[in-house]
C-alpha atoms as a PDB file:
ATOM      1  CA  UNK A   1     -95.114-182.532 223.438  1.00  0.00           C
ATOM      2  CA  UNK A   2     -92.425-182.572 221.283  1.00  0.00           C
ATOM      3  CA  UNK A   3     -93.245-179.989 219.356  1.00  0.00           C
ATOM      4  CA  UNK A   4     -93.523-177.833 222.294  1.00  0.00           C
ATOM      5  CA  UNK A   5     -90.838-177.049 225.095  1.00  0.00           C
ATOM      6  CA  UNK A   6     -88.014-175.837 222.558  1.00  0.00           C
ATOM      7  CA  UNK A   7     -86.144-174.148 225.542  1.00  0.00           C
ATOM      8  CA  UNK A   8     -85.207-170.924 223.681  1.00  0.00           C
ATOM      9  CA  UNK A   9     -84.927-167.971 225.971  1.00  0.00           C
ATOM     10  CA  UNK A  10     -85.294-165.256 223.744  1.00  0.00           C
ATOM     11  CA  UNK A  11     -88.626-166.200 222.786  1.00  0.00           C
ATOM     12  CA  UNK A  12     -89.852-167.495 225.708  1.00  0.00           C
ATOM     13  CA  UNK A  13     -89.571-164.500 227.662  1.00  0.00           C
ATOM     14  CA  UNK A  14     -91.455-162.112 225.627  1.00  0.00           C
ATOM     15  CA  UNK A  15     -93.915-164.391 224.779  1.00  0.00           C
ATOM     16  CA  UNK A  16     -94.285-165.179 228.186  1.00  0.00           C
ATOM     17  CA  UNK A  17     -94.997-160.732 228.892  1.00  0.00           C
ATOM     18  CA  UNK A  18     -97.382-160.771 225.922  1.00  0.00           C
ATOM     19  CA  UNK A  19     -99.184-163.866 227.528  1.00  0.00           C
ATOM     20  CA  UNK A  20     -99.549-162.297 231.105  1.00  0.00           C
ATOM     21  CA  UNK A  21    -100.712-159.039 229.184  1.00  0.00           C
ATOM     22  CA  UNK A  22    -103.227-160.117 227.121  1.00  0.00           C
ATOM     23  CA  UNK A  23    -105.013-163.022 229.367  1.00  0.00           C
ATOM     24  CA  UNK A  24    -104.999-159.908 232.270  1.00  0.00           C
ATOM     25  CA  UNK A  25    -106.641-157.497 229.613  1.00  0.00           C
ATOM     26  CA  UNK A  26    -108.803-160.257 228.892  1.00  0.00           C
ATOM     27  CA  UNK A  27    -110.100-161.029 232.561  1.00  0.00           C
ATOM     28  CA  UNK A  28    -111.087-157.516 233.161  1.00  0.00           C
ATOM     29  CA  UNK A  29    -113.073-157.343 230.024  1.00  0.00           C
ATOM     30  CA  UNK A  30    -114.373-160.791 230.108  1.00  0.00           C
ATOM     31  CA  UNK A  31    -116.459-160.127 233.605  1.00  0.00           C
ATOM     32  CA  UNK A  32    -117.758-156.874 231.789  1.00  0.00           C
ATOM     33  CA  UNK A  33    -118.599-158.886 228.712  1.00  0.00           C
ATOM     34  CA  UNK A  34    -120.448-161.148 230.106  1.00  0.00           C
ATOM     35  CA  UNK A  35    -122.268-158.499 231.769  1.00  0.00           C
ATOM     36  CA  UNK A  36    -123.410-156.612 229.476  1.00  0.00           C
ATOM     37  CA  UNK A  37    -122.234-157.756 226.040  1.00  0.00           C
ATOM     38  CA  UNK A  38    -123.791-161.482 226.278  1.00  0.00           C
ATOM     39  CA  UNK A  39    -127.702-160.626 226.453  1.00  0.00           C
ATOM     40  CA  UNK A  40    -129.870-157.861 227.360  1.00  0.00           C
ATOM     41  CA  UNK A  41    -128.072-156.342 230.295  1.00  0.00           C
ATOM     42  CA  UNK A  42    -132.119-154.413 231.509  1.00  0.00           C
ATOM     43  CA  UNK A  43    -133.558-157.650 231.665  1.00  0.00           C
ATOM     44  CA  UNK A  44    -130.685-159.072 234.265  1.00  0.00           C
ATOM     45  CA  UNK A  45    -131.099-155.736 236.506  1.00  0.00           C
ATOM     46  CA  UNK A  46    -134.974-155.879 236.064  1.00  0.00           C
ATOM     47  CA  UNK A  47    -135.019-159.431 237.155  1.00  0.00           C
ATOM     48  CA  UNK A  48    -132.997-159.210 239.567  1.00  0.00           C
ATOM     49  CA  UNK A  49    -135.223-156.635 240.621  1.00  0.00           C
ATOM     50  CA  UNK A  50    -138.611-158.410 241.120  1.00  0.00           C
ATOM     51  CA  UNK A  51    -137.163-161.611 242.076  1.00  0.00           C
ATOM     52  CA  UNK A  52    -136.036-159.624 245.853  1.00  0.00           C
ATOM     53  CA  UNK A  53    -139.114-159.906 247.961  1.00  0.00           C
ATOM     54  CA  UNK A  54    -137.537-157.058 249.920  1.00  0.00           C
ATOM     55  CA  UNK A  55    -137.687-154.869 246.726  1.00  0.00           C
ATOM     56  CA  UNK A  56    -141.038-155.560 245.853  1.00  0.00           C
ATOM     57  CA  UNK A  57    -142.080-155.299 249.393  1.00  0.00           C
ATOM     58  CA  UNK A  58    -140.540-151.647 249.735  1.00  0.00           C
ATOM     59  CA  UNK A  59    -141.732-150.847 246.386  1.00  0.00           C
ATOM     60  CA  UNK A  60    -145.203-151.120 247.619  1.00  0.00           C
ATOM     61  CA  UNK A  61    -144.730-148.707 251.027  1.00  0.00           C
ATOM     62  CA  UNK A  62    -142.767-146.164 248.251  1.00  0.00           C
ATOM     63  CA  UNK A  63    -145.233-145.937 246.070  1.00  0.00           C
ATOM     64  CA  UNK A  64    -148.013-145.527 248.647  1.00  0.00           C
ATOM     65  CA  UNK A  65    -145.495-143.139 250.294  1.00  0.00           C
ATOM     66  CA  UNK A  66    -144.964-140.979 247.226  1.00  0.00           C
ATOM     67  CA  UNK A  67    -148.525-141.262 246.105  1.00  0.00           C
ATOM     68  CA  UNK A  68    -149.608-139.391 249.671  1.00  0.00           C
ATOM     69  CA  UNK A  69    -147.127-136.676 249.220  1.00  0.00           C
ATOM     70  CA  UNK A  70    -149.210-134.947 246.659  1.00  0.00           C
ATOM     71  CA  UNK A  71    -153.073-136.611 246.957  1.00  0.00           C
ATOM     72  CA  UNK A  72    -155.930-134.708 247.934  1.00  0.00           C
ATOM     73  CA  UNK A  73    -159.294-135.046 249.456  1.00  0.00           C
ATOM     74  CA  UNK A  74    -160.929-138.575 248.477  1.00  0.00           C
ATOM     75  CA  UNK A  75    -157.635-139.454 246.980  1.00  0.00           C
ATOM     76  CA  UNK A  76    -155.570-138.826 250.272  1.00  0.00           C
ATOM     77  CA  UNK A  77    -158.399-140.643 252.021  1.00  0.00           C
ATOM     78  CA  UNK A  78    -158.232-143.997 250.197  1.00  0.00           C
ATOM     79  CA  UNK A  79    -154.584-143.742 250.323  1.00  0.00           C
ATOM     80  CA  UNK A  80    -154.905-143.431 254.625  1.00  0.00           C
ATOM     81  CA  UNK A  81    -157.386-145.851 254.884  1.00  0.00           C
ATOM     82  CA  UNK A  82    -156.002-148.454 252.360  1.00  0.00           C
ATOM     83  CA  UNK A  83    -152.523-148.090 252.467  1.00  0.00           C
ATOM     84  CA  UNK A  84    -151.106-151.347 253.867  1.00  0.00           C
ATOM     85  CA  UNK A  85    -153.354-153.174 251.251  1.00  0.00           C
ATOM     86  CA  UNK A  86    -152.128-151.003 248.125  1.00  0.00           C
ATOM     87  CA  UNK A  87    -148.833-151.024 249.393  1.00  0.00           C
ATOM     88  CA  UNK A  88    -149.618-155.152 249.137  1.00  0.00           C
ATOM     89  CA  UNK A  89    -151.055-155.112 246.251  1.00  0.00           C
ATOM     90  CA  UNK A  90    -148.450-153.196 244.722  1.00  0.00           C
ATOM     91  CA  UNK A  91    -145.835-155.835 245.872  1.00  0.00           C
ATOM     92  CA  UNK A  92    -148.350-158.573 244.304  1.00  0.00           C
ATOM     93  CA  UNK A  93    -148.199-156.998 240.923  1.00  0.00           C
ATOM     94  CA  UNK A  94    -144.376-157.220 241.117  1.00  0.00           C
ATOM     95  CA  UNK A  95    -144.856-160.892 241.460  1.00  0.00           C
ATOM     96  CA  UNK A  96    -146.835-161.174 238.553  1.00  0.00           C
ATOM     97  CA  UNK A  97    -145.198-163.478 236.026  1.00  0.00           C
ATOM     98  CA  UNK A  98    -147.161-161.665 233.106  1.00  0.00           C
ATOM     99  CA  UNK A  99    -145.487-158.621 234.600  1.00  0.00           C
ATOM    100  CA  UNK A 100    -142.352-159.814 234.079  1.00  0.00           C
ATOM    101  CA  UNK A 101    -142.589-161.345 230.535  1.00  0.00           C
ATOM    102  CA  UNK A 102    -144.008-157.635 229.511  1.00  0.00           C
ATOM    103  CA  UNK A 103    -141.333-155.817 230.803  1.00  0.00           C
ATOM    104  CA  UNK A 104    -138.599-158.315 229.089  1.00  0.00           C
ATOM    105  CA  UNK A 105    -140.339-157.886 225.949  1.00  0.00           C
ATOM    106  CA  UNK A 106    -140.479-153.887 226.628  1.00  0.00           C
ATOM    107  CA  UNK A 107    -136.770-154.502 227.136  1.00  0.00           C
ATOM    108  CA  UNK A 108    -135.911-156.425 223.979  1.00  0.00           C
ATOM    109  CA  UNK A 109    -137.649-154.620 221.712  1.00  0.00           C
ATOM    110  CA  UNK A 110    -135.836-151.260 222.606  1.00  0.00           C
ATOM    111  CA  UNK A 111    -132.675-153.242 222.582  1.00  0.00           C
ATOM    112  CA  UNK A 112    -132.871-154.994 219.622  1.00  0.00           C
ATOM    113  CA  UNK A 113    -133.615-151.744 218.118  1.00  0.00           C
ATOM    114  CA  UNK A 114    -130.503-149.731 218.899  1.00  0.00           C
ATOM    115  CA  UNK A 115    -128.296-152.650 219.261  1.00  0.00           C
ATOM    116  CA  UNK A 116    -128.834-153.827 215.720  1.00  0.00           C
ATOM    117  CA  UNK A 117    -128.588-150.566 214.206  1.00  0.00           C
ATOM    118  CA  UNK A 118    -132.244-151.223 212.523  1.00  0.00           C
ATOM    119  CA  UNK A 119    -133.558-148.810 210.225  1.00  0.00           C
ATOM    120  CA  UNK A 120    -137.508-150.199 210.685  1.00  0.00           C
ATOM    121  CA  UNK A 121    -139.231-148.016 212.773  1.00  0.00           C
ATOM    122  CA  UNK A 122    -140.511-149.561 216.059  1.00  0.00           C
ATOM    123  CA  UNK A 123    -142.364-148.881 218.886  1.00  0.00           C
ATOM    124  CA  UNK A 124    -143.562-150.121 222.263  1.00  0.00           C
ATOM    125  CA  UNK A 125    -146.690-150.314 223.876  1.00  0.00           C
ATOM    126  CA  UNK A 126    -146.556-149.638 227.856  1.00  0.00           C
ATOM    127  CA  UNK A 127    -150.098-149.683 227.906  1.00  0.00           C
ATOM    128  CA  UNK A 128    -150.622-153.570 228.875  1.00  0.00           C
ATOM    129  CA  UNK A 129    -148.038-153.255 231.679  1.00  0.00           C
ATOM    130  CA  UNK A 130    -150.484-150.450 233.250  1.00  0.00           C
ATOM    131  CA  UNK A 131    -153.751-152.044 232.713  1.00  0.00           C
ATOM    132  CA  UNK A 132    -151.970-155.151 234.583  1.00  0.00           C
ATOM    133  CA  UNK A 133    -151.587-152.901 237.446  1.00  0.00           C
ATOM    134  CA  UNK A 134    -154.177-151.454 237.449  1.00  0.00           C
ATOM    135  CA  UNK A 135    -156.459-154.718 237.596  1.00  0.00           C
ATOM    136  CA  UNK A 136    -154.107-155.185 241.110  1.00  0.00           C
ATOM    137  CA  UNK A 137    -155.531-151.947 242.349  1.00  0.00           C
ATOM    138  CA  UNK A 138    -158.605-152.045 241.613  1.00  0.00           C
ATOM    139  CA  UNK A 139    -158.753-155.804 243.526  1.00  0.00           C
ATOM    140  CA  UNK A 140    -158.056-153.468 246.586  1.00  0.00           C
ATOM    141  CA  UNK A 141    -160.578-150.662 245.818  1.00  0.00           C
ATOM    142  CA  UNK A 142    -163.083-150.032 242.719  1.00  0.00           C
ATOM    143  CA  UNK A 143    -162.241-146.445 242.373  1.00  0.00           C
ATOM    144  CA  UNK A 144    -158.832-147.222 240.563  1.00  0.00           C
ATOM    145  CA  UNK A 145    -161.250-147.899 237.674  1.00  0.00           C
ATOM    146  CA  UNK A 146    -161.275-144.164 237.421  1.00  0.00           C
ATOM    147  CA  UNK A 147    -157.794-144.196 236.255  1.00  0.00           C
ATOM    148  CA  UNK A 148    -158.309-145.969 232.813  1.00  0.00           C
ATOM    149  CA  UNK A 149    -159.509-143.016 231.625  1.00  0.00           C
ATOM    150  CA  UNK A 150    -155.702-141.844 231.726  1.00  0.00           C
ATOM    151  CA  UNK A 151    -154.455-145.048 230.285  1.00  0.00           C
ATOM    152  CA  UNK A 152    -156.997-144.583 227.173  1.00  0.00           C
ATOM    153  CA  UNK A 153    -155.036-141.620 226.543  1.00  0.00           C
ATOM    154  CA  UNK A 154    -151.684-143.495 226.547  1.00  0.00           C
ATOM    155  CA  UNK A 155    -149.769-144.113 223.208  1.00  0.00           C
ATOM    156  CA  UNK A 156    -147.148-145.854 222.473  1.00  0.00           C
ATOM    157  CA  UNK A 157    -143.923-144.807 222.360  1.00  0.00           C
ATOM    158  CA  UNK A 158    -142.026-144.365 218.958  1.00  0.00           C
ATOM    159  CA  UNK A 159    -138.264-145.247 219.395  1.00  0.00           C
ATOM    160  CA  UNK A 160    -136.326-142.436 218.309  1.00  0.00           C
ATOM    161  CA  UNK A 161    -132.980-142.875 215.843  1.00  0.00           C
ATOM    162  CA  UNK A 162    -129.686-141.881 217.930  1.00  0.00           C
ATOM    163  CA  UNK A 163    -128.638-138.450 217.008  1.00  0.00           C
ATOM    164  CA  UNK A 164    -126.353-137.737 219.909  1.00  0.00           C
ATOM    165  CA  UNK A 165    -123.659-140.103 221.504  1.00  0.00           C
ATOM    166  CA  UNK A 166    -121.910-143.060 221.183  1.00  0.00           C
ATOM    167  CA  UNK A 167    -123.853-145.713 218.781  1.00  0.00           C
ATOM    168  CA  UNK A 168    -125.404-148.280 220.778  1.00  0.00           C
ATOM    169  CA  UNK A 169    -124.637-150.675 217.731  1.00  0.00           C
ATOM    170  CA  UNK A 170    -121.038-149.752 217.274  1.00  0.00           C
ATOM    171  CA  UNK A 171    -119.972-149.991 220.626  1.00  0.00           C
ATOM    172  CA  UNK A 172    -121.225-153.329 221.093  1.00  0.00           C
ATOM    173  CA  UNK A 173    -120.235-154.862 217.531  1.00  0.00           C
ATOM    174  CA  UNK A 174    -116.558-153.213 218.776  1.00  0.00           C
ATOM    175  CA  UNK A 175    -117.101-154.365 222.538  1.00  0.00           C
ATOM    176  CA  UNK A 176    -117.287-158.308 221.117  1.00  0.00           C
ATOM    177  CA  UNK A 177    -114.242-157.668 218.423  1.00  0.00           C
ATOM    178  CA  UNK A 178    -111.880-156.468 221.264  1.00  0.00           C
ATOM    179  CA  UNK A 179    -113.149-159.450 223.618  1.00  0.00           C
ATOM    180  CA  UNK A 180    -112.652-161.770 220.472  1.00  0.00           C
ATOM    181  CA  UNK A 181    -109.037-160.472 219.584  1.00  0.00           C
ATOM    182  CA  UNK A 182    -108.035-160.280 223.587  1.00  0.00           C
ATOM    183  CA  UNK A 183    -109.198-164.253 223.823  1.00  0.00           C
ATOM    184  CA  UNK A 184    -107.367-165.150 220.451  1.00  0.00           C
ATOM    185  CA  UNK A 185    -103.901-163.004 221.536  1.00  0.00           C
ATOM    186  CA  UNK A 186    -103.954-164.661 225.334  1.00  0.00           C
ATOM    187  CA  UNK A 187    -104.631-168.083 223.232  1.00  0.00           C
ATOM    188  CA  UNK A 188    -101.591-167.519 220.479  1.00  0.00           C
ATOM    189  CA  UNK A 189     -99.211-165.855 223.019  1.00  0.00           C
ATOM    190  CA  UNK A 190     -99.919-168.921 224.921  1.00  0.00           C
ATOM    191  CA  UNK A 191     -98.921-171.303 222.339  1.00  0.00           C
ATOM    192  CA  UNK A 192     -95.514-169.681 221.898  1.00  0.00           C
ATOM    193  CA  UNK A 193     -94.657-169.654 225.340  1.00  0.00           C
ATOM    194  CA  UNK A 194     -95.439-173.584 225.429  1.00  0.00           C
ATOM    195  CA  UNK A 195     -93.386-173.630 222.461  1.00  0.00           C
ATOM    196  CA  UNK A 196     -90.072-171.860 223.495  1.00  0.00           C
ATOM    197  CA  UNK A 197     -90.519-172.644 227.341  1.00  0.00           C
ATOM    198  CA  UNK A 198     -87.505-174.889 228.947  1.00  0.00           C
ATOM    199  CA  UNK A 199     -89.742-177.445 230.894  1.00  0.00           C
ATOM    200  CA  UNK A 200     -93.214-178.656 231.574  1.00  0.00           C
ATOM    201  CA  UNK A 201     -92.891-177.672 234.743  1.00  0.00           C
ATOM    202  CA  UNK A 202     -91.765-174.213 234.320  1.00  0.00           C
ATOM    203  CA  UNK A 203     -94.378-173.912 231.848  1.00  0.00           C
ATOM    204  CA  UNK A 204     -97.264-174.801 234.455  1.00  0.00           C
ATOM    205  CA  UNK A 205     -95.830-172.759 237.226  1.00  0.00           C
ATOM    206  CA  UNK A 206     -95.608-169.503 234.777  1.00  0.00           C
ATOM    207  CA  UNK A 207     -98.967-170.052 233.345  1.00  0.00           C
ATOM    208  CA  UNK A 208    -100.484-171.147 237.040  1.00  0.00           C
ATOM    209  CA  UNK A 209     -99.278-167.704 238.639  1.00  0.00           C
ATOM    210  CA  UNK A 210    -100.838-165.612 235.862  1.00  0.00           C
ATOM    211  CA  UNK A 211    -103.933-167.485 235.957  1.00  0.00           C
ATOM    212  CA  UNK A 212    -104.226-167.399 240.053  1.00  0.00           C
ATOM    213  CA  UNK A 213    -102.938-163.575 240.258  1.00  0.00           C
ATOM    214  CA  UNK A 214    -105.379-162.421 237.479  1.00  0.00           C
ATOM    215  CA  UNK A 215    -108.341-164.417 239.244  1.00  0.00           C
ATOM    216  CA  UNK A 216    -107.223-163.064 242.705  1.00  0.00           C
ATOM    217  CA  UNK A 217    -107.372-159.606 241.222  1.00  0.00           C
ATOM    218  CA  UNK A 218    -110.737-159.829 239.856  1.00  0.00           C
ATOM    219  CA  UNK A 219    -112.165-161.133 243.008  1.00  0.00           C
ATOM    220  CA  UNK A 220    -110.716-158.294 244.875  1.00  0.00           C
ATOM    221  CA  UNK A 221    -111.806-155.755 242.779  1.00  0.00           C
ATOM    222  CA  UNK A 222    -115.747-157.912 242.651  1.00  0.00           C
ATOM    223  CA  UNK A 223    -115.471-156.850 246.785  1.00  0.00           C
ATOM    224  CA  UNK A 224    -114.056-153.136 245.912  1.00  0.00           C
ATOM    225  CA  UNK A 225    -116.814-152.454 243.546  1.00  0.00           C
ATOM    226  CA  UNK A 226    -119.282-154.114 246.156  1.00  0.00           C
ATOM    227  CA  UNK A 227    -118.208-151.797 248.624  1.00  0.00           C
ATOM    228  CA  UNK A 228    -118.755-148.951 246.473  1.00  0.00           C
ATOM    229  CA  UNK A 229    -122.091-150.017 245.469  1.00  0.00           C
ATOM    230  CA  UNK A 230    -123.137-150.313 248.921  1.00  0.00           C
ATOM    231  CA  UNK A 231    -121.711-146.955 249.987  1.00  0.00           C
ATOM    232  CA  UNK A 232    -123.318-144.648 247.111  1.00  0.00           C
ATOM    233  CA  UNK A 233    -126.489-146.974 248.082  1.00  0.00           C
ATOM    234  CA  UNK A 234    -126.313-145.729 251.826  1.00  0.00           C
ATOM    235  CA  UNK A 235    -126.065-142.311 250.887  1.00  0.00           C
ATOM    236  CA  UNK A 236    -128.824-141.996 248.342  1.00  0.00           C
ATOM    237  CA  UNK A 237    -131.783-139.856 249.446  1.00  0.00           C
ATOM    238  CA  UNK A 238    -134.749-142.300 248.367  1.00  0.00           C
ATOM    239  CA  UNK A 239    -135.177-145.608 250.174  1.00  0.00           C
ATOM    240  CA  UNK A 240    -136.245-147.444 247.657  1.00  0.00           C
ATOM    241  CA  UNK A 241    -133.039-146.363 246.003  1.00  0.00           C
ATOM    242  CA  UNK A 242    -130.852-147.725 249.072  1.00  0.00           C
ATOM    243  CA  UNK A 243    -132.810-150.934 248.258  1.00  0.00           C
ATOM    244  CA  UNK A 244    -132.318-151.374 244.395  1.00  0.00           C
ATOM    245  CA  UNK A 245    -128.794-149.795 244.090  1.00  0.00           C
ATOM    246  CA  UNK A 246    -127.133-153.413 245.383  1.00  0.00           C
ATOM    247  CA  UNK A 247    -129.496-155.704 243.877  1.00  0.00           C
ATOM    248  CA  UNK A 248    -129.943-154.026 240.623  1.00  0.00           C
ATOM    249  CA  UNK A 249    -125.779-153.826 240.502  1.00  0.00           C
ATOM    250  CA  UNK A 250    -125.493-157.645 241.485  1.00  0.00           C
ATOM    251  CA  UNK A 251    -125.868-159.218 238.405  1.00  0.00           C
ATOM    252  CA  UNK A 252    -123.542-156.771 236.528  1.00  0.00           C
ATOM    253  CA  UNK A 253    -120.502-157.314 238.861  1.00  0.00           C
ATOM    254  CA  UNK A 254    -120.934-161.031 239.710  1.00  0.00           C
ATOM    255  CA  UNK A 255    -119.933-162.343 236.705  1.00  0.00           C
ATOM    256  CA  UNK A 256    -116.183-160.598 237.545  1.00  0.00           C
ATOM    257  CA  UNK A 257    -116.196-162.948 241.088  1.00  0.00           C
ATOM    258  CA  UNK A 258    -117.030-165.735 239.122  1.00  0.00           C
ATOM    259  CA  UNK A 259    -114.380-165.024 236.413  1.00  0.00           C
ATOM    260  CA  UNK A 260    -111.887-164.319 238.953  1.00  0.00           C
ATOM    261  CA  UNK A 261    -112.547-167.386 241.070  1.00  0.00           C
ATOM    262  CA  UNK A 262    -112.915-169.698 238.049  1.00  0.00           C
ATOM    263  CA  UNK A 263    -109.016-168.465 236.951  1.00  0.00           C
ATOM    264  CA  UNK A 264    -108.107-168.358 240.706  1.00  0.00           C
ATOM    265  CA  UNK A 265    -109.274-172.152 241.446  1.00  0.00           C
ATOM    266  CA  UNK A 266    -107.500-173.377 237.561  1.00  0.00           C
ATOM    267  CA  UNK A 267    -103.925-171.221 238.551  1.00  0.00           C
ATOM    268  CA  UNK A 268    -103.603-172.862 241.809  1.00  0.00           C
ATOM    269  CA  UNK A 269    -104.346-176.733 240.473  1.00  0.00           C
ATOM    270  CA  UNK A 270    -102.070-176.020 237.490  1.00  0.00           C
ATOM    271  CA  UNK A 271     -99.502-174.408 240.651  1.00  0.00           C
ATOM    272  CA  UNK A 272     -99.976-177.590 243.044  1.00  0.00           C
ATOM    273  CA  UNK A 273     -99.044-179.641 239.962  1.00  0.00           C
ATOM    274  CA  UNK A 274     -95.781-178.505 239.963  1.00  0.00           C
ATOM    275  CA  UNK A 275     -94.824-179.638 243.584  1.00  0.00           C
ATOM    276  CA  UNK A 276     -96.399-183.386 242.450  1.00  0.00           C
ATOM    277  CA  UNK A 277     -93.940-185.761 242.005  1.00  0.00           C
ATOM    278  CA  UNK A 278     -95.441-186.906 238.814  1.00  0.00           C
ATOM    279  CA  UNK A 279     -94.330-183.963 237.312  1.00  0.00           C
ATOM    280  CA  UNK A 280     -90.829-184.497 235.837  1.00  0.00           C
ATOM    281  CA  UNK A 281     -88.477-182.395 238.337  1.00  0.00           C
ATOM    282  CA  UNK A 282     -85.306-183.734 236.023  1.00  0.00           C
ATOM    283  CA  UNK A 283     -87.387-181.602 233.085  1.00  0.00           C
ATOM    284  CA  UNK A 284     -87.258-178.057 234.749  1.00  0.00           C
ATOM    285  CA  UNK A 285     -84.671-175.774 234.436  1.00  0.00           C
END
């Protein structure tokens, strides 16, 4: 320690505002990092998705639901008659593991593709995921064979350049440089606050407080957001939309309660170690 702890004023102080600055820029942005710039941020929402058996389970009455609002003679007949078990089977599908590796490597391939910037020309093929379901309807009733004439006629779907708006590849190649620079300032203003701070345990205290105010912020603003969610959810017209809104938003927001309470739980141990006797008392000042 002793190149640390020079007990210079002047530079503690300032180093100590850049310090609270950049570790607070860096919370905010590190819950929305992990979010969305670590991983395919579709996949999290989609699996989040199909792993509520309350989703699925609604997903099944809305589709049967929406299906009757425009079906017609035999059609609106199998749909009255069968509901409960396509409305099931529906639900099952959801389940499907096979489902869900499709629809992750639906995901990928259109993120890789305007994440990376690639010049290739890709494509993906929904046609699989369909057929899937409709092997799950047809379990319930043979005349959802009829539909594969409409699923011959499928194509698949040629991803387009981007023409218009921000570049999917630029803002995330500039999303990890600011998250990289924020992590390296909160590291280096760090160092130089050790280095001019007075005393170990003026050191801990400042450092504790920033850690456990920035952590207490986050989590407040994890149950703000939640609150938020939950309202627009209540308000939205569709009920499978009341449904999804929360559970598709979860796994976007809780890494920001997790951030928060990891830096609230560190800034109050590094706080409590000041009031140990351990820690020199003779050294503050």
């Amino acid at each position: 320690m002793a190149f640390f702890l020079k007990g210079k004023r002047g530079g503690a102080i300032p180093a100590a505002i850049f310090f609270v600055i950049f570790l607070t820029l860096f919370s905010l942005l590190g819950g929305l990092y992990e979010a969305v710039g670590t991983g395919n941020p579709v996949n999290k929402v989609t699996g989040a998705l199909i792993s509520s058996n309350n989703f699925k389970v609604d997903a099944g009455k809305y589709f049967v639901s929406k299906a009757l609002e425009t079906a017609k003679g035999d059609e609106r007949k199998l749909l009255l008659q069968k509901g409960p078990q396509i409305s099931a089977a529906v639900s099952q599908i959801l389940s499907n593991p096979i489902l869900h590796t499709q629809l992750d490597q639906i995901s990928n391939t259109a993120y890789t593709y305007y994440t990376s910037n690639s010049k290739v020309e890709q494509s993906i093929n929904i046609k699989p995921l369909l057929q899937l379901a409709l092997l799950g309807l047809e379990s319930v009733d043979p005349q959802f064979v009829q539909l594969k004439k409409e699923l011959d006629k499928i194509k698949p779907i040629k991803l387009q350049p981007q023409t218009k708006g921000p570049n999917a590849a630029q803002v995330k190649s500039d999303f990890t440089l600011v998250f990289a620079l924020l992590l390296l300032f909160s590291l280096l203003s760090l160092a130089l606050y050790l280095l001019f701070a007075k005393s170990r345990k003026g050191a801990l205290r400042v450092v504790g407080i920033t850690l456990l105010s920035d952590g207490l912020f986050l989590i407040v603003l994890n149950l703000v957001a939640g609150a938020i969610i939950k309202h627009q959810a209540a308000t939205a017209s569709e009920s499978l939309a009341r449904e999804a809104i929360p559970i598709a938003a979860h796994p976007l927001t809780a890494p920001i309660f997790t951030l928060g309470f990891v830096e609230f739980i560190i800034g109050f141990i590094l706080l409590a170690l000041t009031f140990l006797k351990r820690v020199n008392v003779d050294s503050q000042g």
